[in-house]
N, C-alpha and C. Protein backbone atom coordinates (compact mmCIF):
# COMPACT_ATOMS: atom_id res chain seq x y z
N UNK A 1 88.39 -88.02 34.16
CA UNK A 1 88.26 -87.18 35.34
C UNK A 1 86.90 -87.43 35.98
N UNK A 2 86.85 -87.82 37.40
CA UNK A 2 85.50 -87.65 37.85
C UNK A 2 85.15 -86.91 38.33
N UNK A 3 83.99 -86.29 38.90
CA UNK A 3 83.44 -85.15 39.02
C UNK A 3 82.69 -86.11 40.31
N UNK A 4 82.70 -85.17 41.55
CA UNK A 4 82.20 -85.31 42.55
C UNK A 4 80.13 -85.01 42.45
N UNK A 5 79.12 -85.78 43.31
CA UNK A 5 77.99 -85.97 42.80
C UNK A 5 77.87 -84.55 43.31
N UNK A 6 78.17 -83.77 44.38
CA UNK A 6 77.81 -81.88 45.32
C UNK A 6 78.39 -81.60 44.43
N UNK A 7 79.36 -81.63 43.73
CA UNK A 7 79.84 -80.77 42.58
C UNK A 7 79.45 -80.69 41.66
N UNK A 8 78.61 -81.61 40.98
CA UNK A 8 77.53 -81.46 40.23
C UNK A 8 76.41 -81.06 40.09
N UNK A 9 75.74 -81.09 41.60
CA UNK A 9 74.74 -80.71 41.90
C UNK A 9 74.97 -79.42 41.96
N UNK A 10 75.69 -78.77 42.69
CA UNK A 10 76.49 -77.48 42.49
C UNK A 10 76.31 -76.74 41.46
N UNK A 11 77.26 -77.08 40.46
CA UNK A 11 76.80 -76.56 39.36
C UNK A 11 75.83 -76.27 38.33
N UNK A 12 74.93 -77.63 38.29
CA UNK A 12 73.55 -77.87 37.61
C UNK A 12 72.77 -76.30 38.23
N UNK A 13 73.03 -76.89 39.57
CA UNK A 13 72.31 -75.19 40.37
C UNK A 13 72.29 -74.12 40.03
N UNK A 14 73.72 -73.66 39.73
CA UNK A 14 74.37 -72.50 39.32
C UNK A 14 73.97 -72.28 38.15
N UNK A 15 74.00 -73.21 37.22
CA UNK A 15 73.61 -72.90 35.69
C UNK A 15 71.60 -72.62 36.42
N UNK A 16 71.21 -73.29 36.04
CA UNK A 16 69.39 -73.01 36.57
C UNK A 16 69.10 -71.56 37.11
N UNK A 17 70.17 -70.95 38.00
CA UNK A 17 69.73 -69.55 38.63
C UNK A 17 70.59 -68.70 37.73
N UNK A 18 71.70 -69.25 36.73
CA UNK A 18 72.19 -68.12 35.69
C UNK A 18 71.57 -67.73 34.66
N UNK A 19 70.51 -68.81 34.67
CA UNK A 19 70.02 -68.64 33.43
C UNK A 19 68.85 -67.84 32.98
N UNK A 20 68.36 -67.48 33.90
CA UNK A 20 67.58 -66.22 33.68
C UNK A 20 68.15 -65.31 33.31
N UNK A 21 68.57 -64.57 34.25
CA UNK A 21 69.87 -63.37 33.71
C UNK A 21 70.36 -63.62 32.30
N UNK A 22 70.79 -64.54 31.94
CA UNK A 22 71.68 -64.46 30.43
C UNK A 22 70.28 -64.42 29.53
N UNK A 23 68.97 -64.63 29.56
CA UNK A 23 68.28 -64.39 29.26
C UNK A 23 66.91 -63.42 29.18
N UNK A 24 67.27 -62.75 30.24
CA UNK A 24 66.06 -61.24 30.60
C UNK A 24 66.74 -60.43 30.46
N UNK A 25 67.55 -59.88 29.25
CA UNK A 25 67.92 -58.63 29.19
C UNK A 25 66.85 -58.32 28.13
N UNK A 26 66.21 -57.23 28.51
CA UNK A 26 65.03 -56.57 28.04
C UNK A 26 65.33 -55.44 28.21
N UNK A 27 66.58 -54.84 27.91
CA UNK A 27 67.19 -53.66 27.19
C UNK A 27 67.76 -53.37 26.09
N UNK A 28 66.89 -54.48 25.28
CA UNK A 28 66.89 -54.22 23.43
C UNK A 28 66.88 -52.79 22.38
N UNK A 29 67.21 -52.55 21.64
CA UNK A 29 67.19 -51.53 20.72
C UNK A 29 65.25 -51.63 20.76
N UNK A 30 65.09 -53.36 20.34
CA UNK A 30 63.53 -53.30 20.29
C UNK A 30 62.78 -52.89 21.10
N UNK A 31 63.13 -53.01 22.44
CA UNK A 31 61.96 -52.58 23.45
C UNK A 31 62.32 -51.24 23.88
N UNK A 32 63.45 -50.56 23.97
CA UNK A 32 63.68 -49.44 23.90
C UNK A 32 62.95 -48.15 22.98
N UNK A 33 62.68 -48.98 21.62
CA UNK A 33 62.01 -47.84 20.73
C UNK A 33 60.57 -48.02 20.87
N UNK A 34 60.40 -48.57 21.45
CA UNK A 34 58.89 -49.33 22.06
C UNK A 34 58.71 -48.51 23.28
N UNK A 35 59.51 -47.73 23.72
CA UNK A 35 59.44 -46.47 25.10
C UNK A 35 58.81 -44.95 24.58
N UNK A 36 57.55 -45.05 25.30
CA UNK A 36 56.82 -43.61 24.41
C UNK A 36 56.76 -42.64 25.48
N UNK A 37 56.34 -41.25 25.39
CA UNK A 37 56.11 -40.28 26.29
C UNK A 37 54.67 -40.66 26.36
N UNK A 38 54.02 -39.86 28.01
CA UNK A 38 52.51 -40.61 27.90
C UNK A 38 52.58 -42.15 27.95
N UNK A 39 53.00 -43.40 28.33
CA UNK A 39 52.93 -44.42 28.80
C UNK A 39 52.65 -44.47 30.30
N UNK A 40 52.35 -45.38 30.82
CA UNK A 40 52.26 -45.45 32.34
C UNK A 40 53.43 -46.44 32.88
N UNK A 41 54.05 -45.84 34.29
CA UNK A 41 55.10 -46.50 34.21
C UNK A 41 55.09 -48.21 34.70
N UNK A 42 53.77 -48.45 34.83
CA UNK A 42 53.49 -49.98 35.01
C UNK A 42 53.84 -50.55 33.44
N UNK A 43 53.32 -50.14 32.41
CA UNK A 43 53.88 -50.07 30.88
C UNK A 43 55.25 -50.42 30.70
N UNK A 44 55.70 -49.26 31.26
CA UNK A 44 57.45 -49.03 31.09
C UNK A 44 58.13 -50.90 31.59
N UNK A 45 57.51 -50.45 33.26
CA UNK A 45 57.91 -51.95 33.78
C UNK A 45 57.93 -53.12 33.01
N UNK A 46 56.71 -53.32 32.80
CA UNK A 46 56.37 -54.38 31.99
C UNK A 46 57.14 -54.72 30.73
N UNK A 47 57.20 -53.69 30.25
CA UNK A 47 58.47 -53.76 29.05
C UNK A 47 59.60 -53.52 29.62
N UNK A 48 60.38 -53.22 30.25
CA UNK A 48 61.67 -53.42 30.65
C UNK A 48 62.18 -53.77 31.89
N UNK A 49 61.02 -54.51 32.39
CA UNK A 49 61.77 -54.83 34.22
C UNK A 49 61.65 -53.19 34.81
N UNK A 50 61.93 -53.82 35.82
CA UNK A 50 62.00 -53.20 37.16
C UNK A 50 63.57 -52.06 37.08
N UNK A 51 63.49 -50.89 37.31
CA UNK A 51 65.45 -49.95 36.84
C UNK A 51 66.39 -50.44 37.66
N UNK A 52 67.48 -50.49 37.03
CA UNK A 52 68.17 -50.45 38.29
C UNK A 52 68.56 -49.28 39.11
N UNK A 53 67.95 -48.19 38.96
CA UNK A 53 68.15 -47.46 39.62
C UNK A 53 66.98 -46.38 39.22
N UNK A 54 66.54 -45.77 40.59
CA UNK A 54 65.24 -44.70 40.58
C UNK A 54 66.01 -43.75 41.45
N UNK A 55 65.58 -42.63 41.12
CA UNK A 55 65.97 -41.15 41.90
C UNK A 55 65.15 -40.56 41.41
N UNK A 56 64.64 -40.01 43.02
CA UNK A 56 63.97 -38.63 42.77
C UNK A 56 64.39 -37.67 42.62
N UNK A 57 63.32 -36.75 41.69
CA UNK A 57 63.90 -35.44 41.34
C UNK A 57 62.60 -34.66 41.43
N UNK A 58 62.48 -34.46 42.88
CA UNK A 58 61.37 -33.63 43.00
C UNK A 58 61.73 -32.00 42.66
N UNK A 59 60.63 -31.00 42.42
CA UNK A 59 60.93 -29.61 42.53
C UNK A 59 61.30 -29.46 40.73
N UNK A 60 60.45 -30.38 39.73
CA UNK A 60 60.93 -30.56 38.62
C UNK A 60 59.67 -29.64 38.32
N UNK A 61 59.94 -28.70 37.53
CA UNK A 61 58.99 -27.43 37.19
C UNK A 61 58.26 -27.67 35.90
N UNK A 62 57.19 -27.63 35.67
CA UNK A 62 56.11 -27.87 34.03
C UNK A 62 55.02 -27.20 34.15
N UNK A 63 55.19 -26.05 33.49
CA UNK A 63 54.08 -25.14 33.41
C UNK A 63 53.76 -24.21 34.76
N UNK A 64 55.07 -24.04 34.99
CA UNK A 64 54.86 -23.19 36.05
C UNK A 64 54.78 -23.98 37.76
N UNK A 65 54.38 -25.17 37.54
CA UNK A 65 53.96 -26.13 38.79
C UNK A 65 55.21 -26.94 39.50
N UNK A 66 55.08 -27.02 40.59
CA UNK A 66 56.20 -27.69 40.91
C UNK A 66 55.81 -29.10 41.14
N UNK A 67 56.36 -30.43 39.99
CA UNK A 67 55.36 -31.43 40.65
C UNK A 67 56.88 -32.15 41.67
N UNK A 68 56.42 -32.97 42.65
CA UNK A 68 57.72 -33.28 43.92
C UNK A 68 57.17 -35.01 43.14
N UNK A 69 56.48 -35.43 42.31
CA UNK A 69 56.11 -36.64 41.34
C UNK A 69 57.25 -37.18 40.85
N UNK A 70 57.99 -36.66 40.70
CA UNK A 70 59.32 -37.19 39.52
C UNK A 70 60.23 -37.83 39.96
N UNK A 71 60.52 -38.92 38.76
CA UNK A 71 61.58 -39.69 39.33
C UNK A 71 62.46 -39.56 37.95
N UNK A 72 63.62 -40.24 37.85
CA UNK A 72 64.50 -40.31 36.78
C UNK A 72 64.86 -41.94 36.89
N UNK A 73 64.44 -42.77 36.00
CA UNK A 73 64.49 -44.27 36.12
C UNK A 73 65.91 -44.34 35.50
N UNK A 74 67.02 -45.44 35.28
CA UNK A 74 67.70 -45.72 34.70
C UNK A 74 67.98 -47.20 34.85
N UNK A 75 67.73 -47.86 33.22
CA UNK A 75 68.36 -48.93 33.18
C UNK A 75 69.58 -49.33 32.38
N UNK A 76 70.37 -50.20 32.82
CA UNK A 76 71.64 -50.53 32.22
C UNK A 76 71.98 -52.01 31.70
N UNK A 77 73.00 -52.06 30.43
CA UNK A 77 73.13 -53.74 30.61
C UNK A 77 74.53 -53.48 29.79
N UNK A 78 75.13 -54.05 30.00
CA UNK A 78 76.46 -53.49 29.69
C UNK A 78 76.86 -52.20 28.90
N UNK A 79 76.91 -52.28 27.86
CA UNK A 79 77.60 -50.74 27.32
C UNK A 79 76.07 -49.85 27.42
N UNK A 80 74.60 -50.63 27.16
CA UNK A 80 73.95 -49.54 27.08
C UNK A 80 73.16 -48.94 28.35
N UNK A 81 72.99 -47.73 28.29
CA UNK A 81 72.30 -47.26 29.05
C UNK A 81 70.61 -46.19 28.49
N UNK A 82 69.86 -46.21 29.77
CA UNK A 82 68.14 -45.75 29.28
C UNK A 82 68.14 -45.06 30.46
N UNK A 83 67.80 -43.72 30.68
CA UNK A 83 67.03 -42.84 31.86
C UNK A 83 66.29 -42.77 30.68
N UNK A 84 64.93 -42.36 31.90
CA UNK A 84 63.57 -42.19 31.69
C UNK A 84 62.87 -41.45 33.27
N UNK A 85 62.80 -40.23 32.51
CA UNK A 85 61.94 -39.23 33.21
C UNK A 85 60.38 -39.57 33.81
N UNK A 86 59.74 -39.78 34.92
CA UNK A 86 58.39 -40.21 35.19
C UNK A 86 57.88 -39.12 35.87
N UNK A 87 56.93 -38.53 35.51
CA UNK A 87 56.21 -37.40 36.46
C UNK A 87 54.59 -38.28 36.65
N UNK A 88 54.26 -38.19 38.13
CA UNK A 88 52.86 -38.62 38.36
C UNK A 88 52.63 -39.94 37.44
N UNK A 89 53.59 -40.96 37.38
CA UNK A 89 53.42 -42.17 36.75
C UNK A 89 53.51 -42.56 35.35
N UNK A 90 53.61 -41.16 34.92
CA UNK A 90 53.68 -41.47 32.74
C UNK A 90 55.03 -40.42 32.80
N UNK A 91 55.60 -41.99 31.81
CA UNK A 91 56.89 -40.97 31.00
C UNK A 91 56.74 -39.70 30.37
N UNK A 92 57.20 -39.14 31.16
CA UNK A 92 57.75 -37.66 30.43
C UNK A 92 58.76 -37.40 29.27
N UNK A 93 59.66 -37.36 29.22
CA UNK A 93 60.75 -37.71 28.60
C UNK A 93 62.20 -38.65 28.61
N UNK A 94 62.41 -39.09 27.92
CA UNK A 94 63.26 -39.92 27.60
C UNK A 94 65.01 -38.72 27.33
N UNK A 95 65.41 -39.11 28.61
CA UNK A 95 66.38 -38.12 28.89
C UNK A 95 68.24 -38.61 28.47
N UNK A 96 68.17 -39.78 28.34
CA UNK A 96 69.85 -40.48 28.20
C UNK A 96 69.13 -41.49 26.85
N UNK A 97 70.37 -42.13 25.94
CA UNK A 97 69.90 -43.17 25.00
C UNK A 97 71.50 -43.57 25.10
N UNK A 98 72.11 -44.17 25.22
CA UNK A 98 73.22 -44.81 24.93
C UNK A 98 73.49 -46.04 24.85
N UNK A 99 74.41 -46.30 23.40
CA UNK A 99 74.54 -47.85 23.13
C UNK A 99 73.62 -48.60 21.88
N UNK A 100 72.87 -47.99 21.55
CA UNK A 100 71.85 -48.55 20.81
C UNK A 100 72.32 -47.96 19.37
């Protein structure tokens, strides 16, 4: 069978830009238990990428204060899932664990 030279090139391509992905999942059991309260969320990043998803949750009450600071991070990679609570930039609590 021959294989056309764009069809090869094609693909070579395809593999080169897949291959990150099949390799940056940095939603390990390991780096997960490596997630502390009190971290900064440049920390967090750094250990787990960027979330796929941020929502705010301002009007989140601690000690009486209302901080409008908060976000609820969540990352996913197939079955598992990680929210992570951020007030004023450091994890607060670690709110979802699933999969691990």
């Amino acid at each position: 069978m021959k294989i056309s030279r764009s069809f090869a090139r094609s693909l070579a391509l395809a593999l080169v830009l897949a291959l990150p992905l099949a390799c940056s999942d940095s939603l390990t059991k390991e780096n997960v238990d490596k997630v502390k309260v009190g971290m900064t969320v440049e920390e967090l990043h750094d250990l787990l990428g960027a979330p796929d998803e941020t929502k705010e949750v301002g009007g989140l009450k601690i000690g009486g204060v209302v901080d409008t600071k908060a976000t609820a991070e969540t990352w996913r990679s197939g079955d598992r899932t990680l929210v992570v609570q951020v007030v004023d930039g450091k994890v607060l609590l670690i709110s979802e664990r699933k999969g691990f």
